[in-house]
PDB file of N, CA and C in Angstrom:
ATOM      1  N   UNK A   1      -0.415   2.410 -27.579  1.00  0.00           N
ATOM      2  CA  UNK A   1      -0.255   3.230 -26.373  1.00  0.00           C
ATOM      3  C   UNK A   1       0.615   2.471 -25.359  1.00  0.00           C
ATOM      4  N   UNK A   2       1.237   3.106 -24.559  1.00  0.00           N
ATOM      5  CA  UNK A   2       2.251   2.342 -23.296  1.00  0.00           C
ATOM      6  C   UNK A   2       1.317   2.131 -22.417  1.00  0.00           C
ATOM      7  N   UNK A   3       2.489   1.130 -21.224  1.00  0.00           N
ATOM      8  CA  UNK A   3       1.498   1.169 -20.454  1.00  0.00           C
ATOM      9  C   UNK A   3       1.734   2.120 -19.003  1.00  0.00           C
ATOM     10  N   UNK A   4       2.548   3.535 -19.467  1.00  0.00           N
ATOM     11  CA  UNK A   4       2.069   4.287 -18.637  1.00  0.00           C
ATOM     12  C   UNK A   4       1.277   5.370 -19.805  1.00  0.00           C
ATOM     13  N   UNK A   5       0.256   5.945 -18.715  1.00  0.00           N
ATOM     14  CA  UNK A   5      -0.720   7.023 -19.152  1.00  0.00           C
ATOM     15  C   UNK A   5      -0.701   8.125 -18.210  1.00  0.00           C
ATOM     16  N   UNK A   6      -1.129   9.188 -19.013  1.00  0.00           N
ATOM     17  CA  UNK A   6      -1.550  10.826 -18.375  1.00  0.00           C
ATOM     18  C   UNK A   6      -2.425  10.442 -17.807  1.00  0.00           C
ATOM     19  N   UNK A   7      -2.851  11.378 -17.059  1.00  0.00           N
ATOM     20  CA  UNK A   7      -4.326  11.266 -16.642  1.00  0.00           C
ATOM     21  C   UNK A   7      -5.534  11.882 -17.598  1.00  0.00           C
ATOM     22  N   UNK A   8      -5.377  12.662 -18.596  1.00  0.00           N
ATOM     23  CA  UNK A   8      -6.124  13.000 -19.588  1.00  0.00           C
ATOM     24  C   UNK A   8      -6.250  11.844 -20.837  1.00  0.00           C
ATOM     25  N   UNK A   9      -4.873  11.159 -21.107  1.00  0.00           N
ATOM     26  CA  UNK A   9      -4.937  10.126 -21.978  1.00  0.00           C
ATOM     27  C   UNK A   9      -5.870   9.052 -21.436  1.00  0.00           C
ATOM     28  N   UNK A  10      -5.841   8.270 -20.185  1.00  0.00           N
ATOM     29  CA  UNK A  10      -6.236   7.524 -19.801  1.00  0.00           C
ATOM     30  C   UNK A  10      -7.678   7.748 -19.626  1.00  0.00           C
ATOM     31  N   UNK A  11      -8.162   9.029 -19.339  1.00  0.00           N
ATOM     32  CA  UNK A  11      -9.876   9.451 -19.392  1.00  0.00           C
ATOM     33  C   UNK A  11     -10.551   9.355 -21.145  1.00  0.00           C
ATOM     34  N   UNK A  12      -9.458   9.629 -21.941  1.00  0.00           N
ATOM     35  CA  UNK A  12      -9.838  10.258 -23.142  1.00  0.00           C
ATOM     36  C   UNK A  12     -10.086   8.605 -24.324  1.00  0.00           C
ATOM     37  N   UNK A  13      -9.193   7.474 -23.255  1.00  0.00           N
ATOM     38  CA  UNK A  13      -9.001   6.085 -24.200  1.00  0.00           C
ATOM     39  C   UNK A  13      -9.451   5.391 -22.527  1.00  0.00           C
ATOM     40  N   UNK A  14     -10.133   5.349 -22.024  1.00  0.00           N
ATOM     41  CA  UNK A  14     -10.640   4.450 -20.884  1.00  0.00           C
ATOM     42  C   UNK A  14     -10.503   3.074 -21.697  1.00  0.00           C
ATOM     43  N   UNK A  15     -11.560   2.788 -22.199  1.00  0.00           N
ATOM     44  CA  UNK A  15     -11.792   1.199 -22.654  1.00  0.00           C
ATOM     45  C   UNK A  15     -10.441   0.774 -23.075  1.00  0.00           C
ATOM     46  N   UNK A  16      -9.801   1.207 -23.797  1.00  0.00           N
ATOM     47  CA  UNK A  16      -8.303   1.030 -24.379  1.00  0.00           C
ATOM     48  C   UNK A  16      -7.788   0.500 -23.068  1.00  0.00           C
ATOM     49  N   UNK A  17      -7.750   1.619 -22.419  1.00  0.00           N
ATOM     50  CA  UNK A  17      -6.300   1.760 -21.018  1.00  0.00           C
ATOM     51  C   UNK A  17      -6.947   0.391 -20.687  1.00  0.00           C
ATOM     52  N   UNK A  18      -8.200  -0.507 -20.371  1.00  0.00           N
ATOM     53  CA  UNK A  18      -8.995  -1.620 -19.235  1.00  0.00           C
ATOM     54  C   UNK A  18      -8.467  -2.814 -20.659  1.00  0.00           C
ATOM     55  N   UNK A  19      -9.100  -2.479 -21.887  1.00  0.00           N
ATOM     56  CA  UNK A  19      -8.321  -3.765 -22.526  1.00  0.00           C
ATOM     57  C   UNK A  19      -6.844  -4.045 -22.470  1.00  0.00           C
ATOM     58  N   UNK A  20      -6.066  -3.369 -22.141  1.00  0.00           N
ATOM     59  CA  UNK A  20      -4.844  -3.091 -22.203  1.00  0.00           C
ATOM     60  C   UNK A  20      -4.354  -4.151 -20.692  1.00  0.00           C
ATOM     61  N   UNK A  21      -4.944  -3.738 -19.772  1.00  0.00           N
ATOM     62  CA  UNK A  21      -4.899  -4.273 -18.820  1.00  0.00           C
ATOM     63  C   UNK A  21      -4.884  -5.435 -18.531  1.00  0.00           C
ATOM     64  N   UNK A  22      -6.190  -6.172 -19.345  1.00  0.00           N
ATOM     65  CA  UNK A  22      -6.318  -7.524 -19.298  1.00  0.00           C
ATOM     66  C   UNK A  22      -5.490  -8.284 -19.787  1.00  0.00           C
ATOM     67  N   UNK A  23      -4.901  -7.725 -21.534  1.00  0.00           N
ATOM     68  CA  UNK A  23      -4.859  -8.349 -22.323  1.00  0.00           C
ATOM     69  C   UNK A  23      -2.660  -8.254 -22.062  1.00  0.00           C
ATOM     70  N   UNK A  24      -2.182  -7.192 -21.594  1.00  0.00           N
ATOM     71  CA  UNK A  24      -1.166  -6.658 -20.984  1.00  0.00           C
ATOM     72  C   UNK A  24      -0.296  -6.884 -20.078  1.00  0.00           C
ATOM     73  N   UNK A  25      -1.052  -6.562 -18.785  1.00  0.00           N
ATOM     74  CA  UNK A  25      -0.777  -6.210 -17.711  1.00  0.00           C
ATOM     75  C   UNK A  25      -1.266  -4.874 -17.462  1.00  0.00           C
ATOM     76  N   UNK A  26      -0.755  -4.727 -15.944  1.00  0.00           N
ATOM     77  CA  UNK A  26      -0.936  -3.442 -15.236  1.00  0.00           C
ATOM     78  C   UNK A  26      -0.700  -2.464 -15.779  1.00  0.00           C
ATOM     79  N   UNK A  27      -1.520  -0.567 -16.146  1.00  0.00           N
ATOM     80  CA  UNK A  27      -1.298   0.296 -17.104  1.00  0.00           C
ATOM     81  C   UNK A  27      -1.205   1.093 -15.511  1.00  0.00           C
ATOM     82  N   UNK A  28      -0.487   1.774 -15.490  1.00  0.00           N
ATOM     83  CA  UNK A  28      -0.188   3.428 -14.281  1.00  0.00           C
ATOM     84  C   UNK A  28      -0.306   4.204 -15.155  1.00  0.00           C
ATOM     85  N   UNK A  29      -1.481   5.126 -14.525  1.00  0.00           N
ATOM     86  CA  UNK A  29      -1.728   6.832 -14.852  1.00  0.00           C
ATOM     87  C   UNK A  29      -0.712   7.179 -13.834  1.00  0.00           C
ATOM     88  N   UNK A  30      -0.650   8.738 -14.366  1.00  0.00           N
ATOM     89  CA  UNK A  30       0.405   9.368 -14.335  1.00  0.00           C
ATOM     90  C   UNK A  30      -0.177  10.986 -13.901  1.00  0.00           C
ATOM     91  N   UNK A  31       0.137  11.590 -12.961  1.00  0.00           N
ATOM     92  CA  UNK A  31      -0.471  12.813 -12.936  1.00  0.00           C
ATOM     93  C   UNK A  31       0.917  14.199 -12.780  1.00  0.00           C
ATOM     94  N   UNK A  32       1.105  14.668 -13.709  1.00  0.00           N
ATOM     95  CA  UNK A  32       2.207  15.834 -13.443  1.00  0.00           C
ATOM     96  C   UNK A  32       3.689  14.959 -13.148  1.00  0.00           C
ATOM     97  N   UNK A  33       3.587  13.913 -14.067  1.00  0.00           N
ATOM     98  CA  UNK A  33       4.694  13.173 -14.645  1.00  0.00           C
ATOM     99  C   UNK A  33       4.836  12.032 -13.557  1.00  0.00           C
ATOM    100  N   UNK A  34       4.334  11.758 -11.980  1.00  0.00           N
ATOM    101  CA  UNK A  34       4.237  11.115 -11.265  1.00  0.00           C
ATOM    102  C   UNK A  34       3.221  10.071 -11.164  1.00  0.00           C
ATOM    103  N   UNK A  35       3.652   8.814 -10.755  1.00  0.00           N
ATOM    104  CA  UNK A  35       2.638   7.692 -10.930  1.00  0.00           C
ATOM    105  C   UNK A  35       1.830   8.213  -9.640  1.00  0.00           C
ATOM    106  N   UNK A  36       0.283   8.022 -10.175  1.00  0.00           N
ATOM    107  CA  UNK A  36      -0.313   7.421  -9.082  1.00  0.00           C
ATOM    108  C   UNK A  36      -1.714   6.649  -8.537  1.00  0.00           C
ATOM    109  N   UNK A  37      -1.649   5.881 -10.081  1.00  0.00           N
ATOM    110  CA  UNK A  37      -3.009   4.757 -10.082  1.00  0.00           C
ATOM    111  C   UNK A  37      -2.299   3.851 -10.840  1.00  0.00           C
ATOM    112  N   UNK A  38      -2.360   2.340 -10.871  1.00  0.00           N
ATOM    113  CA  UNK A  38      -1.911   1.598 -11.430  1.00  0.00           C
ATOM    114  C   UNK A  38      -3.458   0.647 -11.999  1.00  0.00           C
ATOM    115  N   UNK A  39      -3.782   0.601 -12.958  1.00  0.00           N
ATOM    116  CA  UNK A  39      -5.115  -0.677 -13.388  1.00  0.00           C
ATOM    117  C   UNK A  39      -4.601  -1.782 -13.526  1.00  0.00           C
ATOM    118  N   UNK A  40      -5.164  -2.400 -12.828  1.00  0.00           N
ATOM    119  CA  UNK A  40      -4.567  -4.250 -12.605  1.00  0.00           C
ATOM    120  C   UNK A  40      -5.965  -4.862 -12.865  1.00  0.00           C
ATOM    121  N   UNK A  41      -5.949  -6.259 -13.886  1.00  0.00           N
ATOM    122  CA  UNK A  41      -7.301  -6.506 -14.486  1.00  0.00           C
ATOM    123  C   UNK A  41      -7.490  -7.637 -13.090  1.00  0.00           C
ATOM    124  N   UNK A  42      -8.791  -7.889 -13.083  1.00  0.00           N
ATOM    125  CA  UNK A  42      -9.193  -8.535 -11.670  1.00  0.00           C
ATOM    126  C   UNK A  42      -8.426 -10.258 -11.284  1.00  0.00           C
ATOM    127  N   UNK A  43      -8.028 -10.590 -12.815  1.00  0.00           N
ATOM    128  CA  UNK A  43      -8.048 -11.960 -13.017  1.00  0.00           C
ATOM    129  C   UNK A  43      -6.147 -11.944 -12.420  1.00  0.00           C
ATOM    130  N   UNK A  44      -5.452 -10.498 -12.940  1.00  0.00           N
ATOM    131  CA  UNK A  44      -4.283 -10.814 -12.087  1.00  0.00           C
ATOM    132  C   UNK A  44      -3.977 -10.600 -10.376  1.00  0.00           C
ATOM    133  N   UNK A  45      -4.871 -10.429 -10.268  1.00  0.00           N
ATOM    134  CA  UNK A  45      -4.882 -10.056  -8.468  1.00  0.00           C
ATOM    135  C   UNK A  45      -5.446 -11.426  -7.840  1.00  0.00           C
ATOM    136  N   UNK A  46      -6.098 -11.891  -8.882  1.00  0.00           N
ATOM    137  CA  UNK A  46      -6.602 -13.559  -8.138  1.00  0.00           C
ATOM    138  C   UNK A  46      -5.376 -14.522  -8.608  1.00  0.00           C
ATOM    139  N   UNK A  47      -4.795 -14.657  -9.640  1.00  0.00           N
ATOM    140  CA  UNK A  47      -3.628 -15.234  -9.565  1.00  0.00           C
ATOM    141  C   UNK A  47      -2.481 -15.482  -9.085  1.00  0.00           C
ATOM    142  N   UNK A  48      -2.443 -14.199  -8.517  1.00  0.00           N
ATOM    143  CA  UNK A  48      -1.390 -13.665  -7.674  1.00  0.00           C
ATOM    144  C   UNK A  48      -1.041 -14.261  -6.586  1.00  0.00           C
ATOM    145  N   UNK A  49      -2.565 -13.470  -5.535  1.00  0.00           N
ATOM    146  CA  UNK A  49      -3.061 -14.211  -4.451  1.00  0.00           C
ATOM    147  C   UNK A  49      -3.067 -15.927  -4.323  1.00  0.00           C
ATOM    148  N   UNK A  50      -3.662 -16.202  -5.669  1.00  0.00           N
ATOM    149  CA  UNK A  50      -3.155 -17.762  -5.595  1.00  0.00           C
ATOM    150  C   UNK A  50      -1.895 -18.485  -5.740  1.00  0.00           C
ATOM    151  N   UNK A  51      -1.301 -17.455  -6.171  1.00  0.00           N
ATOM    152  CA  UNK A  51       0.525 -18.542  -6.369  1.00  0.00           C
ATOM    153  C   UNK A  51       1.175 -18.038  -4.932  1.00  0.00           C
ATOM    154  N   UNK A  52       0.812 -17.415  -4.346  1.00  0.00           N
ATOM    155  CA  UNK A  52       1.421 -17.060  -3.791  1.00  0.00           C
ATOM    156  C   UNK A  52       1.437 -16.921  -1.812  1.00  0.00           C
ATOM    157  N   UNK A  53      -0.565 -17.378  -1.661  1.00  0.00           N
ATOM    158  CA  UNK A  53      -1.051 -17.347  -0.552  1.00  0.00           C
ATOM    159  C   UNK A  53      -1.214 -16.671   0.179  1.00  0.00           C
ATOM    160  N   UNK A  54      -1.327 -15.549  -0.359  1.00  0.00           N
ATOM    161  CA  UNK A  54      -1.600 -14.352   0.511  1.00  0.00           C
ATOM    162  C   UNK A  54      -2.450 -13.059  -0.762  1.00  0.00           C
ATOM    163  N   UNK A  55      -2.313 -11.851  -0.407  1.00  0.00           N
ATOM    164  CA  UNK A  55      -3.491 -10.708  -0.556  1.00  0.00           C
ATOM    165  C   UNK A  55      -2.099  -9.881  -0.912  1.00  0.00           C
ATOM    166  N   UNK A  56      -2.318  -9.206  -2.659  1.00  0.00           N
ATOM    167  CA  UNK A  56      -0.965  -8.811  -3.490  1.00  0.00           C
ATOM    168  C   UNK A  56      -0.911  -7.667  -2.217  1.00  0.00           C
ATOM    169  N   UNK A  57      -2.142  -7.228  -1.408  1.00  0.00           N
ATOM    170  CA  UNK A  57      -1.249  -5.658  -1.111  1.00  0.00           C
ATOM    171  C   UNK A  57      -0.391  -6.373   0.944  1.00  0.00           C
ATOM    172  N   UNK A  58      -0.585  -7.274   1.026  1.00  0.00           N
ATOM    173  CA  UNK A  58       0.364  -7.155   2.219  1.00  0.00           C
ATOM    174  C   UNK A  58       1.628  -6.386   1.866  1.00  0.00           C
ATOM    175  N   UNK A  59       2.193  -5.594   2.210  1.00  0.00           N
ATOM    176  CA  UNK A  59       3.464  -5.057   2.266  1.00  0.00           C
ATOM    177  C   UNK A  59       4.502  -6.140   3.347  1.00  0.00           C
ATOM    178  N   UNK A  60       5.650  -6.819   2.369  1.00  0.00           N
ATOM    179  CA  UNK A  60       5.847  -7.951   3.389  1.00  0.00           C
ATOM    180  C   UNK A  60       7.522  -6.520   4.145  1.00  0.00           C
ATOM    181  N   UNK A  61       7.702  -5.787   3.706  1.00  0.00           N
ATOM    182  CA  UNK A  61       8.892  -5.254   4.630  1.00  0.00           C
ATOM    183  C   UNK A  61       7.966  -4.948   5.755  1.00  0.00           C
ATOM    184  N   UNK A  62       6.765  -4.189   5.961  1.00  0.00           N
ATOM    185  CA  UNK A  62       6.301  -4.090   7.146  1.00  0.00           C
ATOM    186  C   UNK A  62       6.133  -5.417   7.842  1.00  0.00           C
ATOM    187  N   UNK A  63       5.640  -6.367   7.299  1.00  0.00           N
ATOM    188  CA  UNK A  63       5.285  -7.677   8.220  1.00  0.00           C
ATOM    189  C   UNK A  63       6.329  -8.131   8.753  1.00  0.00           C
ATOM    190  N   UNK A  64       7.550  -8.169   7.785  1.00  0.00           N
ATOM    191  CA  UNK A  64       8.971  -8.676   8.235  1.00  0.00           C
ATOM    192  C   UNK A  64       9.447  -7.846   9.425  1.00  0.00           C
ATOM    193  N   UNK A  65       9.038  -6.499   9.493  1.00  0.00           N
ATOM    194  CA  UNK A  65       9.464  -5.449  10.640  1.00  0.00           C
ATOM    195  C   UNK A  65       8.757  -5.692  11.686  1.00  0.00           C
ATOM    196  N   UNK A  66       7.540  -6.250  11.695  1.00  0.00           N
ATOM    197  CA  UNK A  66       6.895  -6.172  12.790  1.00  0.00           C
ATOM    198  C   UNK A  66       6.800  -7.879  13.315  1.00  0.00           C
ATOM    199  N   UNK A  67       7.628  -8.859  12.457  1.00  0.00           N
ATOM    200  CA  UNK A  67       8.028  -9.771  13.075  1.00  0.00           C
ATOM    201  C   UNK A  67       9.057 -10.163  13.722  1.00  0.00           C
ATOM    202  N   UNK A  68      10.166  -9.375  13.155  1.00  0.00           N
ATOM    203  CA  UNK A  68      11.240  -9.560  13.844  1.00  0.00           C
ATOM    204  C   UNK A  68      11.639  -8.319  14.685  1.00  0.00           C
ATOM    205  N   UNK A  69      10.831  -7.228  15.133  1.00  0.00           N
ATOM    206  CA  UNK A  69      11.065  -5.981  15.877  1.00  0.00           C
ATOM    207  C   UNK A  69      11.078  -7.001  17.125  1.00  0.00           C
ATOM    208  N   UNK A  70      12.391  -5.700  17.848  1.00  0.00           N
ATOM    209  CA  UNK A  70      12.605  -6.756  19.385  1.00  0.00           C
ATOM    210  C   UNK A  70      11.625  -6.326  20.205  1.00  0.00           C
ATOM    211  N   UNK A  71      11.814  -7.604  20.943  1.00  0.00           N
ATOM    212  CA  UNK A  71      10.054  -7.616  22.281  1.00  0.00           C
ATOM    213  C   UNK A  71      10.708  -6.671  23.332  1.00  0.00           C
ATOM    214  N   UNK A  72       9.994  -6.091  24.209  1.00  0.00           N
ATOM    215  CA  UNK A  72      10.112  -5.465  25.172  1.00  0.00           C
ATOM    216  C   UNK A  72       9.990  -6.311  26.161  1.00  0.00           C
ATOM    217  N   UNK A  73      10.853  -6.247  27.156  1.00  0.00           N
ATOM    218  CA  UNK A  73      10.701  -7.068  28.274  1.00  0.00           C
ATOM    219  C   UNK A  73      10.164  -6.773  29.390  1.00  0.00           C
ATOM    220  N   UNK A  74       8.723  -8.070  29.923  1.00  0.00           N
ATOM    221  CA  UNK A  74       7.606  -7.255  30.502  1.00  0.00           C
ATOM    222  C   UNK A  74       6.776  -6.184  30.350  1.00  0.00           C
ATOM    223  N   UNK A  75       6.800  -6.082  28.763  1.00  0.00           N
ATOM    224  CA  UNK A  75       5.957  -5.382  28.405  1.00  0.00           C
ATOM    225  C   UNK A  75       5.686  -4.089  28.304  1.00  0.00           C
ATOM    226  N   UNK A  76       4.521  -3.572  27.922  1.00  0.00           N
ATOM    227  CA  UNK A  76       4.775  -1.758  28.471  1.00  0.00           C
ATOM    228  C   UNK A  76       4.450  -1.260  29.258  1.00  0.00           C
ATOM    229  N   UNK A  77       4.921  -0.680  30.072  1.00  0.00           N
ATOM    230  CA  UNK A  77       4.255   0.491  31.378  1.00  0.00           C
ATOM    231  C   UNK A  77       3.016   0.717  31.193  1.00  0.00           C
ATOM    232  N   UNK A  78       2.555   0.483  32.249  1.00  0.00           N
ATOM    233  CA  UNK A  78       0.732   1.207  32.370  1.00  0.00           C
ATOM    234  C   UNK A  78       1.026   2.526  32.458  1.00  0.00           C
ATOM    235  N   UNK A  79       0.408   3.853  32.309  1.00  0.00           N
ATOM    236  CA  UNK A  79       0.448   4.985  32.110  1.00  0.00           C
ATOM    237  C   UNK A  79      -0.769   5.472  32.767  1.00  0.00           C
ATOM    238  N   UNK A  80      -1.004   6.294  33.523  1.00  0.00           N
ATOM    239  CA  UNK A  80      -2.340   6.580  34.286  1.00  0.00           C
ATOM    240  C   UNK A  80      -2.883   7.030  33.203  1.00  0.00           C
ATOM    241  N   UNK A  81      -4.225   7.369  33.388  1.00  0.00           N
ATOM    242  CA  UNK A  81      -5.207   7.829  32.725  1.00  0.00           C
ATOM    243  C   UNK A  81      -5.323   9.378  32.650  1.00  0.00           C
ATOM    244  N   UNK A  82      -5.259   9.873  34.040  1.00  0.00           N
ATOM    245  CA  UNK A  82      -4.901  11.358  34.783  1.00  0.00           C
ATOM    246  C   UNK A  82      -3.611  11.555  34.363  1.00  0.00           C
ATOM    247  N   UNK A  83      -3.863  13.243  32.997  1.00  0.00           N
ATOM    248  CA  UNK A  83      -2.497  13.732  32.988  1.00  0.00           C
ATOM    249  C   UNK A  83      -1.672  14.058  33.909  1.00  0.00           C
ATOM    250  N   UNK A  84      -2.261  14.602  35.155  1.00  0.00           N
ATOM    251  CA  UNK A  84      -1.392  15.321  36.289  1.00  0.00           C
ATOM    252  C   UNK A  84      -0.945  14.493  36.642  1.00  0.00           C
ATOM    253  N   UNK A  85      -1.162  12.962  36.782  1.00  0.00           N
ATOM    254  CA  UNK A  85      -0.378  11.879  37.418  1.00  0.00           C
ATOM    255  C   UNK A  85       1.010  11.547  36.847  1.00  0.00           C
ATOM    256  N   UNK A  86       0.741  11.460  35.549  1.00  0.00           N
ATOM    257  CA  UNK A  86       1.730  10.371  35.060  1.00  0.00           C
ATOM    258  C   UNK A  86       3.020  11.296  34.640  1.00  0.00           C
ATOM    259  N   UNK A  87       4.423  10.511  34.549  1.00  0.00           N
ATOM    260  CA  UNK A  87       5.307  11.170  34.128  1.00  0.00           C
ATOM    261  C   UNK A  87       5.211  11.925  33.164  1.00  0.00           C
ATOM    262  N   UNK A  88       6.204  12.968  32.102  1.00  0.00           N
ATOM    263  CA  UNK A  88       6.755  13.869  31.352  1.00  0.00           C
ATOM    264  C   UNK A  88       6.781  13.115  30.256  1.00  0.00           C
ATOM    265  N   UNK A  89       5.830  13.607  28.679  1.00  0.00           N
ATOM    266  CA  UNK A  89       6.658  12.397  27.923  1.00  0.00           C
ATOM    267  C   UNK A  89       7.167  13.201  27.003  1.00  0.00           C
ATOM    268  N   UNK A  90       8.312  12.526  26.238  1.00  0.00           N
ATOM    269  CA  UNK A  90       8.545  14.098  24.982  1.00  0.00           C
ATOM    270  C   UNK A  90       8.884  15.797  25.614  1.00  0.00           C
ATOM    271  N   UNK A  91       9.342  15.735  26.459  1.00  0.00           N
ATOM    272  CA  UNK A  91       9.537  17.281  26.944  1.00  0.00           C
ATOM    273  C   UNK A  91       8.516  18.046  27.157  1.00  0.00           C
ATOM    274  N   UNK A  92       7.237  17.244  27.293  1.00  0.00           N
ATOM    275  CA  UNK A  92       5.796  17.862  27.801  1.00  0.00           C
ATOM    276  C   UNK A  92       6.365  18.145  29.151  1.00  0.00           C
ATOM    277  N   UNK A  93       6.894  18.693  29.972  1.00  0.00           N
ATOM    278  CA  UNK A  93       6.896  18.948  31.825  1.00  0.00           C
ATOM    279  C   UNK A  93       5.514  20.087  32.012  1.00  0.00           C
TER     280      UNK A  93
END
């Protein structure tokens, strides 16, 4: 078997699809030809994490975006609390 699966294949050979995993790598089910579960055996998510020092799901383009996004200078406007007070935002008038 590959290591992508249906979602009926993968219910119908479970133990398969989890040995597969270990013994493999990562198997993705597949639902209406689109991925959208991947089985990762536990021992590669601790390896991972260990070569590497961090947790496999950080997404590093977000971290990289939100490290190098430019600072605002002085910060952000306080905004009243009271709608009737505060300015228009978005074409709300």
């Amino acid at each position: 078997m590959p290591a992508v699966w249906q979602v009926q294949q993968a219910k119908n050979h479970f133990s398969e699809l989890i040995e597969r995993a270990v013994s493999e790598g990562p198997q993705t089910i597949t639902r209406h030809g689109r991925p959208v579960v991947r089985v990762v055996a536990v021992d590669a998510t601790t390896d991972e994490a260990q070569s590497t020092g961090k947790s496999p799901r950080v997404d590093d383009g977000f971290v990289e975006f939100l490290l190098t996004a430019p600072r605002v200078e002085g910060g952000l406007p306080e905004m009243p609390r009271d709608i009737s007070t505060r300015p228009p935002l978005f074409g709300d008038e």
